[in-house]
C-alpha atoms as a PDB file:
ATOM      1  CA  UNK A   1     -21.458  11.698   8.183  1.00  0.00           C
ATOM      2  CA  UNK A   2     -22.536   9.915  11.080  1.00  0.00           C
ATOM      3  CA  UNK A   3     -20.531  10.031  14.135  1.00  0.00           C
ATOM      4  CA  UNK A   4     -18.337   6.971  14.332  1.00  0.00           C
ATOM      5  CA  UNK A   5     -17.071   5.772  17.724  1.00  0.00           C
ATOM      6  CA  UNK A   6     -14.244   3.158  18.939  1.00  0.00           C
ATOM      7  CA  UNK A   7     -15.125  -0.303  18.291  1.00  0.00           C
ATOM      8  CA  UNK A   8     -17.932  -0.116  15.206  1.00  0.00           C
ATOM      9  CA  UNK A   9     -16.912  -1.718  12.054  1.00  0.00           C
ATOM     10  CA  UNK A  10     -15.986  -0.352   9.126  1.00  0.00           C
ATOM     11  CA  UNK A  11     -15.089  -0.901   5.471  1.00  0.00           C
ATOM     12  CA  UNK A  12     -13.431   1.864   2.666  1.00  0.00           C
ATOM     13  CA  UNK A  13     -16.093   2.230   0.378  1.00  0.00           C
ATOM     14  CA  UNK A  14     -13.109   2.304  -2.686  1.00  0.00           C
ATOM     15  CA  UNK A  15     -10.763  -0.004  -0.882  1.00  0.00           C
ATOM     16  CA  UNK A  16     -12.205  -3.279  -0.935  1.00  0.00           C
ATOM     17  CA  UNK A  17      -9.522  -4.742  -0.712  1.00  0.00           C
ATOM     18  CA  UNK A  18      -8.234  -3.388   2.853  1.00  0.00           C
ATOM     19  CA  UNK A  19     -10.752  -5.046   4.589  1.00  0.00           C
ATOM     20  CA  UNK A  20     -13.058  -4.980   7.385  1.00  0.00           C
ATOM     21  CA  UNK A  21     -11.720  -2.536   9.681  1.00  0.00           C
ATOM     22  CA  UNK A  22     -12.372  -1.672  13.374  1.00  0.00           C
ATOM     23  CA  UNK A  23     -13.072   2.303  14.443  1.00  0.00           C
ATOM     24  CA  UNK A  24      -9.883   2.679  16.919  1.00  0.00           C
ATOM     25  CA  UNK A  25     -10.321   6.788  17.449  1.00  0.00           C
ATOM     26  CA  UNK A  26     -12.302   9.681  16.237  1.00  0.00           C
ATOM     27  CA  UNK A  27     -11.621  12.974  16.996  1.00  0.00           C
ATOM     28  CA  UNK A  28     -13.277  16.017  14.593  1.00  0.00           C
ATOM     29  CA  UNK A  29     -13.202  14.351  10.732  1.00  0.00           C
ATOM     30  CA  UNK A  30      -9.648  12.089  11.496  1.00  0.00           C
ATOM     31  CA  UNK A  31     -10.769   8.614  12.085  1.00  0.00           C
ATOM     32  CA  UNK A  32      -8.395   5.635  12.713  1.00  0.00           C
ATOM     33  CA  UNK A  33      -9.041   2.442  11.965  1.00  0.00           C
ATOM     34  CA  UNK A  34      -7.512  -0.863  12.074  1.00  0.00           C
ATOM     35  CA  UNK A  35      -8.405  -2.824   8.683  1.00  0.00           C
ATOM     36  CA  UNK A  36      -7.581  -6.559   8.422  1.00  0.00           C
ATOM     37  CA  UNK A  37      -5.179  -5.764   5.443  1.00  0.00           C
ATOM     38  CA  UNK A  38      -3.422  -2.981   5.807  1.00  0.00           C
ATOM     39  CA  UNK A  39      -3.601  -2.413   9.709  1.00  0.00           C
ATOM     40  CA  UNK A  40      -3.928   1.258  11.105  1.00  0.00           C
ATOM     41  CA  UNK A  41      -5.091   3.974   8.875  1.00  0.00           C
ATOM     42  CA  UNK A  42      -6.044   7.669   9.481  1.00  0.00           C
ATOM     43  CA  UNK A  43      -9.112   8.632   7.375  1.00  0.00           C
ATOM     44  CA  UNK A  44      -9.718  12.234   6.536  1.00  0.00           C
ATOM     45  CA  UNK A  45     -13.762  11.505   7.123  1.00  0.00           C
ATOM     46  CA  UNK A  46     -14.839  14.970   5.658  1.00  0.00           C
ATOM     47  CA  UNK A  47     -13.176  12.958   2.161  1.00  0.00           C
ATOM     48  CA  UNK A  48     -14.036   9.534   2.613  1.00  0.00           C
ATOM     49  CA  UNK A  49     -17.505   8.299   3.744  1.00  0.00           C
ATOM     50  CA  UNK A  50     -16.527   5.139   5.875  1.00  0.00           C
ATOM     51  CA  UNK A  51     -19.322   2.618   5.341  1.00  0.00           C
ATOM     52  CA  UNK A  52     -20.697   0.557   8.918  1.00  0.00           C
ATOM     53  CA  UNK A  53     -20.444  -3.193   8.151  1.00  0.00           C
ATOM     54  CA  UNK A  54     -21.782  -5.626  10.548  1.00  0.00           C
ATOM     55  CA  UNK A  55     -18.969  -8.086  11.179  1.00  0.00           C
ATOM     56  CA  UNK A  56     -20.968 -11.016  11.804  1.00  0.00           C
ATOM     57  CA  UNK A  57     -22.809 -10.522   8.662  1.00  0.00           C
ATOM     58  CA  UNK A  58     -19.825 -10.408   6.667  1.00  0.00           C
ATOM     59  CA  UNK A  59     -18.339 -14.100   7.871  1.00  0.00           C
ATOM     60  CA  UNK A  60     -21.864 -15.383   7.495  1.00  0.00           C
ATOM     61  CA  UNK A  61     -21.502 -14.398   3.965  1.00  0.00           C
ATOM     62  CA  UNK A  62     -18.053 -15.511   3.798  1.00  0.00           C
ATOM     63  CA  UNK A  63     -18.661 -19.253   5.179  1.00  0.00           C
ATOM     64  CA  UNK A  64     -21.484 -20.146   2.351  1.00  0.00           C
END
């Protein structure tokens, strides 16, 4: 996995429906992140592949 730092965007690849959610710490494989839905998660990143979403991509696609 690519190294994710505070501030890049974020979705669950099986959780859809948490969101967009914004890298808040990484240290080793535990990643927090804030998602829209469910607010502040740790992700154990050597089990879940977090997936880099461009935020203003997303409302773009949203808005049509």
């Amino acid at each position: 996995m690519t190294r994710l730092s505070p501030g890049t965007y974020v979705c669950h690849p099986d959780r859809p429906d948490w969101g967009i959610g914004q890298v808040q710490s990484a240290i080793g494989m535990r990643v927090t992140v804030n998602f829209e839905h469910v607010g502040k998660l740790l992700i154990d990143a050597e089990h879940v592949t977090l997936v880099r979403v461009d935020p203003q991509a997303e409302l773009a696609v949203k808005t049509i």
